[in-house]
C-alpha atoms as a PDB file:
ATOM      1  CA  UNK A   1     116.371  96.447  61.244  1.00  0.00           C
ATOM      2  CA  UNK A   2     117.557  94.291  64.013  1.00  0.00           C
ATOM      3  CA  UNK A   3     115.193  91.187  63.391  1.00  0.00           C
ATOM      4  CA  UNK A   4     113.928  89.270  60.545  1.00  0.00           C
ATOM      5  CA  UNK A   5     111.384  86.981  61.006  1.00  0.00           C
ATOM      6  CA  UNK A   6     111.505  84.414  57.467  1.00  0.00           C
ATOM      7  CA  UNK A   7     109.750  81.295  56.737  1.00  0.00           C
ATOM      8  CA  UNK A   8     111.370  78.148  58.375  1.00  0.00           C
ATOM      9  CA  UNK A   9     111.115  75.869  55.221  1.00  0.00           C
ATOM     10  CA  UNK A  10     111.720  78.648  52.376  1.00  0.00           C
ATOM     11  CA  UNK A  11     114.863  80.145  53.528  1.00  0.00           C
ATOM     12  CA  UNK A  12     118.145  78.808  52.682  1.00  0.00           C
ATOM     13  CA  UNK A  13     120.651  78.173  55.649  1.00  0.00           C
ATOM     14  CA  UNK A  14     122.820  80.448  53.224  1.00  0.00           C
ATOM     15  CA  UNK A  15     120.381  83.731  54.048  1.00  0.00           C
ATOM     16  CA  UNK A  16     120.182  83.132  57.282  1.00  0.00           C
ATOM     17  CA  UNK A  17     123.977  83.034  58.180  1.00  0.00           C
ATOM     18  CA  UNK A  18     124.104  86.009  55.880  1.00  0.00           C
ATOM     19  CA  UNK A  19     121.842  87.653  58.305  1.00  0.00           C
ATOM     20  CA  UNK A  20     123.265  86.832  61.157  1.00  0.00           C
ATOM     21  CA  UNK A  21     126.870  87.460  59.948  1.00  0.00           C
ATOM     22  CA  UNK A  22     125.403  91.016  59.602  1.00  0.00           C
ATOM     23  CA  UNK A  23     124.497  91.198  63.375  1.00  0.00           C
ATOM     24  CA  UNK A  24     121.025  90.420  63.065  1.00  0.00           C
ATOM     25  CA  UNK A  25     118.264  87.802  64.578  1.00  0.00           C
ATOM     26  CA  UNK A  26     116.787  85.425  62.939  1.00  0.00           C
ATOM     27  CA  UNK A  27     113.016  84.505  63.550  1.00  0.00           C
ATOM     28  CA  UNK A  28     111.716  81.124  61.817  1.00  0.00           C
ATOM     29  CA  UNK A  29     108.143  81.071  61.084  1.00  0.00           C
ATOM     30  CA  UNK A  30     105.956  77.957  60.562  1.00  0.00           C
ATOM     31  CA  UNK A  31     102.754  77.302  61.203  1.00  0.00           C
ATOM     32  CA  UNK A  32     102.232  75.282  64.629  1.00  0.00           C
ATOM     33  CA  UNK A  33      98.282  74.924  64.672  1.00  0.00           C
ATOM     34  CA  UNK A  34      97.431  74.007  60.811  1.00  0.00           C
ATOM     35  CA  UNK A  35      98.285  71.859  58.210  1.00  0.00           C
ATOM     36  CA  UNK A  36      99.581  73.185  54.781  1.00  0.00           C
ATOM     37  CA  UNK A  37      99.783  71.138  51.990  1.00  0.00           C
ATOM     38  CA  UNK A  38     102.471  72.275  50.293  1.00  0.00           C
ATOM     39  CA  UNK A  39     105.318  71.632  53.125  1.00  0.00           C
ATOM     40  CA  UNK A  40     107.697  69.160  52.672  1.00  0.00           C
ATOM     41  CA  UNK A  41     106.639  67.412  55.712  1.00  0.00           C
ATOM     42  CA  UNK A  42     102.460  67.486  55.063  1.00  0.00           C
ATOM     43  CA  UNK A  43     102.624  63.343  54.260  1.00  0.00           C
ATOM     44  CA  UNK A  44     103.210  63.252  58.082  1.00  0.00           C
ATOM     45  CA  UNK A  45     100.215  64.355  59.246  1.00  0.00           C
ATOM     46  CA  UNK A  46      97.630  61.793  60.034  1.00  0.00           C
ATOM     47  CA  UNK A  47      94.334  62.205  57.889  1.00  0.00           C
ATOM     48  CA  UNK A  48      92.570  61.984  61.734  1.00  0.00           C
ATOM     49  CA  UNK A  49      93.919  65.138  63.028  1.00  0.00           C
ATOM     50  CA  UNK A  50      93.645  67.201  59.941  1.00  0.00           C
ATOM     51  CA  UNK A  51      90.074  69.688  60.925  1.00  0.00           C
ATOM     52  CA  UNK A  52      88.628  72.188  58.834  1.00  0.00           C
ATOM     53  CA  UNK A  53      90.351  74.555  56.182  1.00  0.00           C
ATOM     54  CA  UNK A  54      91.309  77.932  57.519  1.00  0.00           C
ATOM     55  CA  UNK A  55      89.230  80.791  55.642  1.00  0.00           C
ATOM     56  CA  UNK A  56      90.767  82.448  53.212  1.00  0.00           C
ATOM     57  CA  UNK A  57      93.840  80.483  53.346  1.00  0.00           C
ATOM     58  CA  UNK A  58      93.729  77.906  50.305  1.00  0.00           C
ATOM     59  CA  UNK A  59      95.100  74.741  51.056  1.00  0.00           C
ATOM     60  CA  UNK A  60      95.731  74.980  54.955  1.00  0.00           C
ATOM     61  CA  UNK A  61      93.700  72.783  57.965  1.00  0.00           C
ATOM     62  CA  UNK A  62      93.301  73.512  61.453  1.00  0.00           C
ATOM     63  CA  UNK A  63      94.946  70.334  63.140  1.00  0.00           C
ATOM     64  CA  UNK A  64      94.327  68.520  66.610  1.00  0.00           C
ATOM     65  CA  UNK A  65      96.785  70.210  68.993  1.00  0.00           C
ATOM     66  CA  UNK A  66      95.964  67.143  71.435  1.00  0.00           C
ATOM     67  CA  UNK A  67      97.381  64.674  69.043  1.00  0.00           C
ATOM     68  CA  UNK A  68     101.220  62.879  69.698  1.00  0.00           C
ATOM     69  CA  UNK A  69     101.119  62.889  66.210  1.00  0.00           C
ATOM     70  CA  UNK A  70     100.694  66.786  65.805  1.00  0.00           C
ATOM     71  CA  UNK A  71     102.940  67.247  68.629  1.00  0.00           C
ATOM     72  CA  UNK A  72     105.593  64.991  67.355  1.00  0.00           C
ATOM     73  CA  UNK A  73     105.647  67.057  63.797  1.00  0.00           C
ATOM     74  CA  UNK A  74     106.541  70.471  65.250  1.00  0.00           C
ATOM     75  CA  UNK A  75     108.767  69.307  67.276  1.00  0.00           C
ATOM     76  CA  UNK A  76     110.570  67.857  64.008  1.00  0.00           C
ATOM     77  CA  UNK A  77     109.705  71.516  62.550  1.00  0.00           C
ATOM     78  CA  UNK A  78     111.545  72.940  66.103  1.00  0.00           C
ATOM     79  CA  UNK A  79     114.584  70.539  65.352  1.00  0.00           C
ATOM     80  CA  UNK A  80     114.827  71.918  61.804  1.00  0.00           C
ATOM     81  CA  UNK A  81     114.846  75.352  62.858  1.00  0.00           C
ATOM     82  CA  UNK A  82     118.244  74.489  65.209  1.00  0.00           C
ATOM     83  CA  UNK A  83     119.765  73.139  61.993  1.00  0.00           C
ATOM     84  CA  UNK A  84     119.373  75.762  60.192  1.00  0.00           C
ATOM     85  CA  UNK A  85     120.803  78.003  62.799  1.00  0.00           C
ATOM     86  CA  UNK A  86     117.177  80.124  63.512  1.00  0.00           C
ATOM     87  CA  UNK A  87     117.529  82.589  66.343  1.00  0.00           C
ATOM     88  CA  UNK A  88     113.925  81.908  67.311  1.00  0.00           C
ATOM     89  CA  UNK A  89     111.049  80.733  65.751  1.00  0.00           C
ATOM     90  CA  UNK A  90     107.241  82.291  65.264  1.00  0.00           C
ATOM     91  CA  UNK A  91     104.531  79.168  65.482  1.00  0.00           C
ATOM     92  CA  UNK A  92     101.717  80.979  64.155  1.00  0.00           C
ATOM     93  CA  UNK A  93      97.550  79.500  64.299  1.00  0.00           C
ATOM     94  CA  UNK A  94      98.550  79.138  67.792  1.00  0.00           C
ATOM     95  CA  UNK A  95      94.432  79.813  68.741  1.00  0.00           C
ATOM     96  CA  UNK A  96      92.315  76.657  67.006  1.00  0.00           C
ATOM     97  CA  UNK A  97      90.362  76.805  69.998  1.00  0.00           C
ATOM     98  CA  UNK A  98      88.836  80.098  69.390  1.00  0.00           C
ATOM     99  CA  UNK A  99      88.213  79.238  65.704  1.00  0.00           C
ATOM    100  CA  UNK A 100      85.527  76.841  63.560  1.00  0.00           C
ATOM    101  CA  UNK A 101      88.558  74.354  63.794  1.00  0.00           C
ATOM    102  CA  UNK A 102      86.954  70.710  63.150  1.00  0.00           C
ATOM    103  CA  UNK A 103      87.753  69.763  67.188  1.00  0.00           C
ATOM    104  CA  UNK A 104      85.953  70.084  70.223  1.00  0.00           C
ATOM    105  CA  UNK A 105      89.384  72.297  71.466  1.00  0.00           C
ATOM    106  CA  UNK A 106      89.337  73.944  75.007  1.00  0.00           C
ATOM    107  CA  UNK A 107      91.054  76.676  76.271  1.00  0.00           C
ATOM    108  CA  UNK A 108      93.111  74.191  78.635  1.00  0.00           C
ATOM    109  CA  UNK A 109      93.485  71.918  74.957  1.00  0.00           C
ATOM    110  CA  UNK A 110      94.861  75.215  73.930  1.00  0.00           C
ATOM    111  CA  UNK A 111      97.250  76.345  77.051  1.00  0.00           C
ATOM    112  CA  UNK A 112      98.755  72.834  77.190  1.00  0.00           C
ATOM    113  CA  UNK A 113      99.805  72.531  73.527  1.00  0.00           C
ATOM    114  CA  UNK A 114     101.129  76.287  73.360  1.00  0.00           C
ATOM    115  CA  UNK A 115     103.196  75.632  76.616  1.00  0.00           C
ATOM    116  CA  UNK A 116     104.554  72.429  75.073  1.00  0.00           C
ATOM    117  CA  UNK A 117     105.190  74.330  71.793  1.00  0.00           C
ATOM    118  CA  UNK A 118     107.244  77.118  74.083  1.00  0.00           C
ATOM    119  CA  UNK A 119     109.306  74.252  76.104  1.00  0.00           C
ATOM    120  CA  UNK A 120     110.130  72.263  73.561  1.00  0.00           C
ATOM    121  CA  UNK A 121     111.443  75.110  71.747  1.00  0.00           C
ATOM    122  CA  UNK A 122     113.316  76.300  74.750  1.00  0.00           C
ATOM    123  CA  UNK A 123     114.977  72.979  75.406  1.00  0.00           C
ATOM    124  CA  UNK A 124     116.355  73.813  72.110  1.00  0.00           C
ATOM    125  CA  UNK A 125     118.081  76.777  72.629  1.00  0.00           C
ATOM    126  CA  UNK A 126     115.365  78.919  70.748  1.00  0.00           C
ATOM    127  CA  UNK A 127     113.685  81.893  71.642  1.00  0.00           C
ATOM    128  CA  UNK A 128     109.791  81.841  70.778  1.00  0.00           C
ATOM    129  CA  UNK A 129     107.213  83.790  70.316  1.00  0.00           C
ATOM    130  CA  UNK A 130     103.221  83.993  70.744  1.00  0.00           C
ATOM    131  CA  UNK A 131     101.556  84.946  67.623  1.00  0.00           C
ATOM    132  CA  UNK A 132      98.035  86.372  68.930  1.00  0.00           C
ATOM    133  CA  UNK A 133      95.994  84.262  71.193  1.00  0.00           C
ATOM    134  CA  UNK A 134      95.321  86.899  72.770  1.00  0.00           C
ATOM    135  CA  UNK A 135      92.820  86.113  75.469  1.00  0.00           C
ATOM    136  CA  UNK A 136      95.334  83.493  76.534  1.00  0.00           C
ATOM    137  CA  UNK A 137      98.332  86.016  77.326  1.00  0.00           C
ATOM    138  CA  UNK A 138      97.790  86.001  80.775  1.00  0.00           C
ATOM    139  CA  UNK A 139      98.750  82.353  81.000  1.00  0.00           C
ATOM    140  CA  UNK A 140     100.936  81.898  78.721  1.00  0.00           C
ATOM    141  CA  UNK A 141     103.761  85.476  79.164  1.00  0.00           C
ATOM    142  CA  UNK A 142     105.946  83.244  81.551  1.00  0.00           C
ATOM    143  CA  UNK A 143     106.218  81.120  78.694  1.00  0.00           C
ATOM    144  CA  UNK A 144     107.009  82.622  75.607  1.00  0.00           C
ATOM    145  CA  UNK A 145     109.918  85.636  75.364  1.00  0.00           C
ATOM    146  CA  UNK A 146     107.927  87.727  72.529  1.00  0.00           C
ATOM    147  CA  UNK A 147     104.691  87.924  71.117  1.00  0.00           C
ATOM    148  CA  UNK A 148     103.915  88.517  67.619  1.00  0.00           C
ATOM    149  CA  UNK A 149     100.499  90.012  67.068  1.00  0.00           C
ATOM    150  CA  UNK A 150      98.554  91.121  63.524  1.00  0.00           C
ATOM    151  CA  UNK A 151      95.791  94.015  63.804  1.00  0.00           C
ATOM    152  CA  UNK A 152      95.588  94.701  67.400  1.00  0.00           C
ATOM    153  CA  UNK A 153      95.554  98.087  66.813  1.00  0.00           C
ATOM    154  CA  UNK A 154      92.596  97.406  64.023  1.00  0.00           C
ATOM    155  CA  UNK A 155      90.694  95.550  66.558  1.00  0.00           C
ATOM    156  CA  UNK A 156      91.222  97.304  69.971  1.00  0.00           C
ATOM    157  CA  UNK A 157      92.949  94.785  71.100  1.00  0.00           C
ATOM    158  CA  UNK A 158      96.342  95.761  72.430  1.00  0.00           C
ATOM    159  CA  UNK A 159      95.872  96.402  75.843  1.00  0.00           C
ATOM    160  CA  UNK A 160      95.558  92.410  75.719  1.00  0.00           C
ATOM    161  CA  UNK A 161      99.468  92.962  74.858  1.00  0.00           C
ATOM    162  CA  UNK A 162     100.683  94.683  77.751  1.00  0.00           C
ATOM    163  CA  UNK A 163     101.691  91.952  80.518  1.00  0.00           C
ATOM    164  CA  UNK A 164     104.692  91.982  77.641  1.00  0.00           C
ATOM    165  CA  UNK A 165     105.756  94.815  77.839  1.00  0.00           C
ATOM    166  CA  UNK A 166     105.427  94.724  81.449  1.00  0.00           C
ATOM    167  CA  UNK A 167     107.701  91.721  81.646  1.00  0.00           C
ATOM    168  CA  UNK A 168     110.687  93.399  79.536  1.00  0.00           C
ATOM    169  CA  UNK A 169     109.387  91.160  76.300  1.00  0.00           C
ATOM    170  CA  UNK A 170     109.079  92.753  72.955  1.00  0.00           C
ATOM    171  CA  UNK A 171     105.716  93.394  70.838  1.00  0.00           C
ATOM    172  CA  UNK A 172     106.544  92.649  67.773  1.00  0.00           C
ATOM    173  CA  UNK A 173     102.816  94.213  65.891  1.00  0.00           C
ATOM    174  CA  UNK A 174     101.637  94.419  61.737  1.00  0.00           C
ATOM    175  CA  UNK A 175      99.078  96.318  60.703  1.00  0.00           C
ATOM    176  CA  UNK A 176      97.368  95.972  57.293  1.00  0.00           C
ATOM    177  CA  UNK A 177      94.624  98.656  57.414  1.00  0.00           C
ATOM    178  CA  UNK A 178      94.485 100.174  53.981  1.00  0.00           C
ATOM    179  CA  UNK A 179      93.532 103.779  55.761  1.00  0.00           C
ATOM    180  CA  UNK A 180      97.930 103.555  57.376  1.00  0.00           C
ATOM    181  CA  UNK A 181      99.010 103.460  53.947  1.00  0.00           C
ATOM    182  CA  UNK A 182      96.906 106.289  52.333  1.00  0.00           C
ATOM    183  CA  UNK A 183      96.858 108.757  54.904  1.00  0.00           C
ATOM    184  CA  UNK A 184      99.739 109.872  56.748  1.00  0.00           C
ATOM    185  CA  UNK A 185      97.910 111.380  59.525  1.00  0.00           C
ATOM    186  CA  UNK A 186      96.878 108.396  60.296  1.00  0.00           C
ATOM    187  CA  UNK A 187      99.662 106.234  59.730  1.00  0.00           C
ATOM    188  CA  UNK A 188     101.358 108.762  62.321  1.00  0.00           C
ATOM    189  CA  UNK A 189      98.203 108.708  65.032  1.00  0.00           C
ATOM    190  CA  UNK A 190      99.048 104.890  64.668  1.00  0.00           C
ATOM    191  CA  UNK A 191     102.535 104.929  65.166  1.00  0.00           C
ATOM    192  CA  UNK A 192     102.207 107.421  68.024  1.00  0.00           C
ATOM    193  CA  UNK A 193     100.181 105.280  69.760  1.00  0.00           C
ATOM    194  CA  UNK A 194     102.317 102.097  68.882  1.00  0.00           C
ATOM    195  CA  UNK A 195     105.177 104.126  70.472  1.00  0.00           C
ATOM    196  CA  UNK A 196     103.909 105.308  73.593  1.00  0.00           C
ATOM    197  CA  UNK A 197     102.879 101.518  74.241  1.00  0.00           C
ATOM    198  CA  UNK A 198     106.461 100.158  73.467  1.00  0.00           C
ATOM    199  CA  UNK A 199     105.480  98.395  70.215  1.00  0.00           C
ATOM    200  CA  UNK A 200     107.703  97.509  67.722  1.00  0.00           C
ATOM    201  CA  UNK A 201     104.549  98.170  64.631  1.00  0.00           C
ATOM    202  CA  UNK A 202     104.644  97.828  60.875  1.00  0.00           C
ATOM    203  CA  UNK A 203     102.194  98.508  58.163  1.00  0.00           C
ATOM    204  CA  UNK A 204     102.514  95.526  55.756  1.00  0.00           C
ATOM    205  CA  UNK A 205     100.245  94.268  52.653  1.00  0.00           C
ATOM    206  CA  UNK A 206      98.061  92.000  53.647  1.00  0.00           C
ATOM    207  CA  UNK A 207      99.647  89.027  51.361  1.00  0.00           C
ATOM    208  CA  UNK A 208     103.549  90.158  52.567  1.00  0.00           C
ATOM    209  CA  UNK A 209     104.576  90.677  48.711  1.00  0.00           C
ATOM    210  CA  UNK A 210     107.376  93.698  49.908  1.00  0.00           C
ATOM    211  CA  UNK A 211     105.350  96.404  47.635  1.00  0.00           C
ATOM    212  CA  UNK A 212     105.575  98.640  50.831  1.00  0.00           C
ATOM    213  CA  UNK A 213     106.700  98.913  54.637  1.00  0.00           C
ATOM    214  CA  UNK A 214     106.255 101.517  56.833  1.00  0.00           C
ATOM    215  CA  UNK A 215     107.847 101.694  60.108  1.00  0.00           C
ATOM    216  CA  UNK A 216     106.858 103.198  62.982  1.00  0.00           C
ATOM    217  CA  UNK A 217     110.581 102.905  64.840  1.00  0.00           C
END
């Protein structure tokens, strides 16, 4: 394993230099389109920009991406991750404008806020990636070093991936398919694929609670 990618606000500074002290990278993740009520910083949102919940996700809200307000937040959550000493950071619900969000979010809503998310974290030092967004990747590889991506393979979606590769930038894929982990065969048609397409894939659980990982490195 040469990168972990950990929760910005969970992780104690103590792990991370423990990490890196072992010669490895350090991604932060937080969530840079919705609101989750159990972060230390959730009084800061205004009630205006907080949308509709995310399904399936208890307790999170899409938030307006056009907002100062919104903007001014993650770029708190960006200073953070410098003080802790992150290598990078993962802003994930990077897509409201694709989803039921609350707003009346365009694509060009979209593209501005994810550039501002990537410069802002690059004024900082940090690396960053794109976590999906997918139709957007086009626009927004110059951008961002690294894309994070969940169920491409699930959804025939990874060609969407390629300008990427095809830029030197790393893949970085999950998979939670229940059909990877019960069938080898498979799980190694899967990784073949992932392979041959420069991926870096893993087959996770769905709710990340470490009962398995399988690597296709």
């Amino acid at each position: 394993v040469e990168i972990y990618d950990i929760d910005l606000f969970d992780t104690p500074v103590s792990s991370i230099e423990q990490l890196q002290a072992a010669g490895k990278r350090v991604i932060c993740y937080f969530s840079g389109g919705s609101y989750e009520e159990w972060r230390s910083d959730a009084a800061q949102f205004q009630e205006a920009v907080l949308g509709s919940p995310l399904d399936d996700w208890p307790g999170e809200r899409w938030v307006d991406v056009r907002s100062d307000n919104v903007r001014q937040i993650m770029a708190a959550r960006l200073d953070l991750a410098v003080d802790k000493g992150c290598d990078g950071v993962e802003p994930d619900n990077m897509d409201g404008y694709q989803n039921g969000s609350g707003f009346a979010l365009t694509g060009q809503d979209q593209l501005s806020y994810n550039r501002y998310i990537a410069n802002a974290a690059h004024d900082r030092g940090l690396s960053v990636g794109l976590k999906n967004d997918l139709d957007q990747v086009a626009e927004l590889v110059d951008y961002f070093d690294f894309a994070v991506n969940e169920q491409c393979f699930e959804y025939d979606e990874c060609d969407l991936l390629q300008p990427f590769i095809d830029n030197g930038k790393p893949v970085l894929n999950a998979e939670y398919e229940q059909s990877h982990v019960d069938d080898s065969s498979t799980r190694q048609a899967l990784c073949a694929d992932s392979v041959n397409r420069m991926f870096s894939t893993l087959v996770l659980p769905l709710d990340l609670d470490d009962s398995f990982r399988y690597s296709c490195l």
